[in-house]
N, C-alpha and C. Protein backbone atom coordinates (compact mmCIF):
# COMPACT_ATOMS: atom_id res chain seq x y z
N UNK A 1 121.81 95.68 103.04
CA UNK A 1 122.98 95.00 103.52
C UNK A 1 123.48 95.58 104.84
N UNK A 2 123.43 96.86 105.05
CA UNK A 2 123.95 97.76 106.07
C UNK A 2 123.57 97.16 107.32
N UNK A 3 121.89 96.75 107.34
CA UNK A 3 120.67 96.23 108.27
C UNK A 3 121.43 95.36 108.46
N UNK A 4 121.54 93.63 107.98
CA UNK A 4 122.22 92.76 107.79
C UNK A 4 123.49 92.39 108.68
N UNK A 5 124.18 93.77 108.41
CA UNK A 5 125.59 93.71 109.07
C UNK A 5 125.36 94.25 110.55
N UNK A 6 124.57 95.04 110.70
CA UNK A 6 124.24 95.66 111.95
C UNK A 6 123.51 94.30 112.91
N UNK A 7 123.11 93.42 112.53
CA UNK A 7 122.02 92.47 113.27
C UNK A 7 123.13 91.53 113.33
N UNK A 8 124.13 90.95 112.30
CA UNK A 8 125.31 90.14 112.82
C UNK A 8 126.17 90.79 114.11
N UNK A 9 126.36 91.93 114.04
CA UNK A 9 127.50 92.46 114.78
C UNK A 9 126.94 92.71 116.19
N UNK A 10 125.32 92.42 116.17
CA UNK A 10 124.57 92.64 117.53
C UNK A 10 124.47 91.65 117.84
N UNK A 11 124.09 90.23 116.67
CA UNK A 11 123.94 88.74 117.25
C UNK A 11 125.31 88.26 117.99
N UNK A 12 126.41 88.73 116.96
CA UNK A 12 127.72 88.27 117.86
C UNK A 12 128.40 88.84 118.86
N UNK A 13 128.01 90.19 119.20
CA UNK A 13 128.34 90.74 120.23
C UNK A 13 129.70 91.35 119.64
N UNK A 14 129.76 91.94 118.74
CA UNK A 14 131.18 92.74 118.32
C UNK A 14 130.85 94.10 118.58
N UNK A 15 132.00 94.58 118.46
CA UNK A 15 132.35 96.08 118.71
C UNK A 15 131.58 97.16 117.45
N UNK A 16 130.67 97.46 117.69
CA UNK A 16 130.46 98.30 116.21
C UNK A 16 131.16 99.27 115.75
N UNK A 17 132.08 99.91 116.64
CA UNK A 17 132.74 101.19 116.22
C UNK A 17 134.36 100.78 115.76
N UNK A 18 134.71 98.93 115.74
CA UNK A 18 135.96 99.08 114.80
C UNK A 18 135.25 98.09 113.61
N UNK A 19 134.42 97.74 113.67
CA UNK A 19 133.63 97.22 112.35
C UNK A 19 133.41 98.29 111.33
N UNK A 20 132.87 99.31 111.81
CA UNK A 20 132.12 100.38 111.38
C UNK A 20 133.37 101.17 110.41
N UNK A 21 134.45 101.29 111.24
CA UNK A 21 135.82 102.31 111.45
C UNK A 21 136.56 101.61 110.45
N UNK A 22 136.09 100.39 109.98
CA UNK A 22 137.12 99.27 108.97
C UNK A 22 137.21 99.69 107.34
N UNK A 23 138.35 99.84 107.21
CA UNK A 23 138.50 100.40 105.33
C UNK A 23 137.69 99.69 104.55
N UNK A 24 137.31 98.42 105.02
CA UNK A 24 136.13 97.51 103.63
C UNK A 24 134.51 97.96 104.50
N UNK A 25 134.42 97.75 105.56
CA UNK A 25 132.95 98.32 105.78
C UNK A 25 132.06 99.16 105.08
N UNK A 26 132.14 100.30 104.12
CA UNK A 26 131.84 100.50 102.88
C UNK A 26 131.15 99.02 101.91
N UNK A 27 132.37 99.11 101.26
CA UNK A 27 132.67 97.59 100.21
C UNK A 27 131.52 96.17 100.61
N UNK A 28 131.20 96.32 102.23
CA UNK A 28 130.49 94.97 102.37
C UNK A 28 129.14 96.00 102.52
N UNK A 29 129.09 96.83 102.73
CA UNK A 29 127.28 97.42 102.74
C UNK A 29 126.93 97.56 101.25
N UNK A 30 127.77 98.05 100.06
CA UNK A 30 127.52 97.51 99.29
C UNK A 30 127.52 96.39 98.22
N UNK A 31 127.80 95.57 99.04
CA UNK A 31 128.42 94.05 98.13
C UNK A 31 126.98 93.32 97.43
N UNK A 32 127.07 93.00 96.08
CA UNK A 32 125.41 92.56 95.75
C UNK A 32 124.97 93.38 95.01
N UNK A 33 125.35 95.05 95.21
CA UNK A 33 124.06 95.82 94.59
C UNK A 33 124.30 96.21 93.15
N UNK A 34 123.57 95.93 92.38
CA UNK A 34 123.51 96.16 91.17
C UNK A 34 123.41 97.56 90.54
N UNK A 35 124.37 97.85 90.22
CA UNK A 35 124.29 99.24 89.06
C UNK A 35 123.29 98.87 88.26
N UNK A 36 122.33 100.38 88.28
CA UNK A 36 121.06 100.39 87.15
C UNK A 36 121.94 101.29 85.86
């Protein structure tokens, strides 16, 4: 997901360091992943 978010934030031309710096940025790298 991390990959994912990194290739949006390069396709759209955003700032990575207040994406990155954001209290849910965590929360969306792991959004999806399944506890074993």
């Amino acid at each position: 997901n991390q990959h994912l978010l990194e290739r949006f934030i390069a396709t759209l031309d955003l700032e990575p360091t207040l994406i990155k710096s954001h209290p849910n940025y965590p929360t969306l790298c792991d959004y999806g992943i399944i506890a074993a």
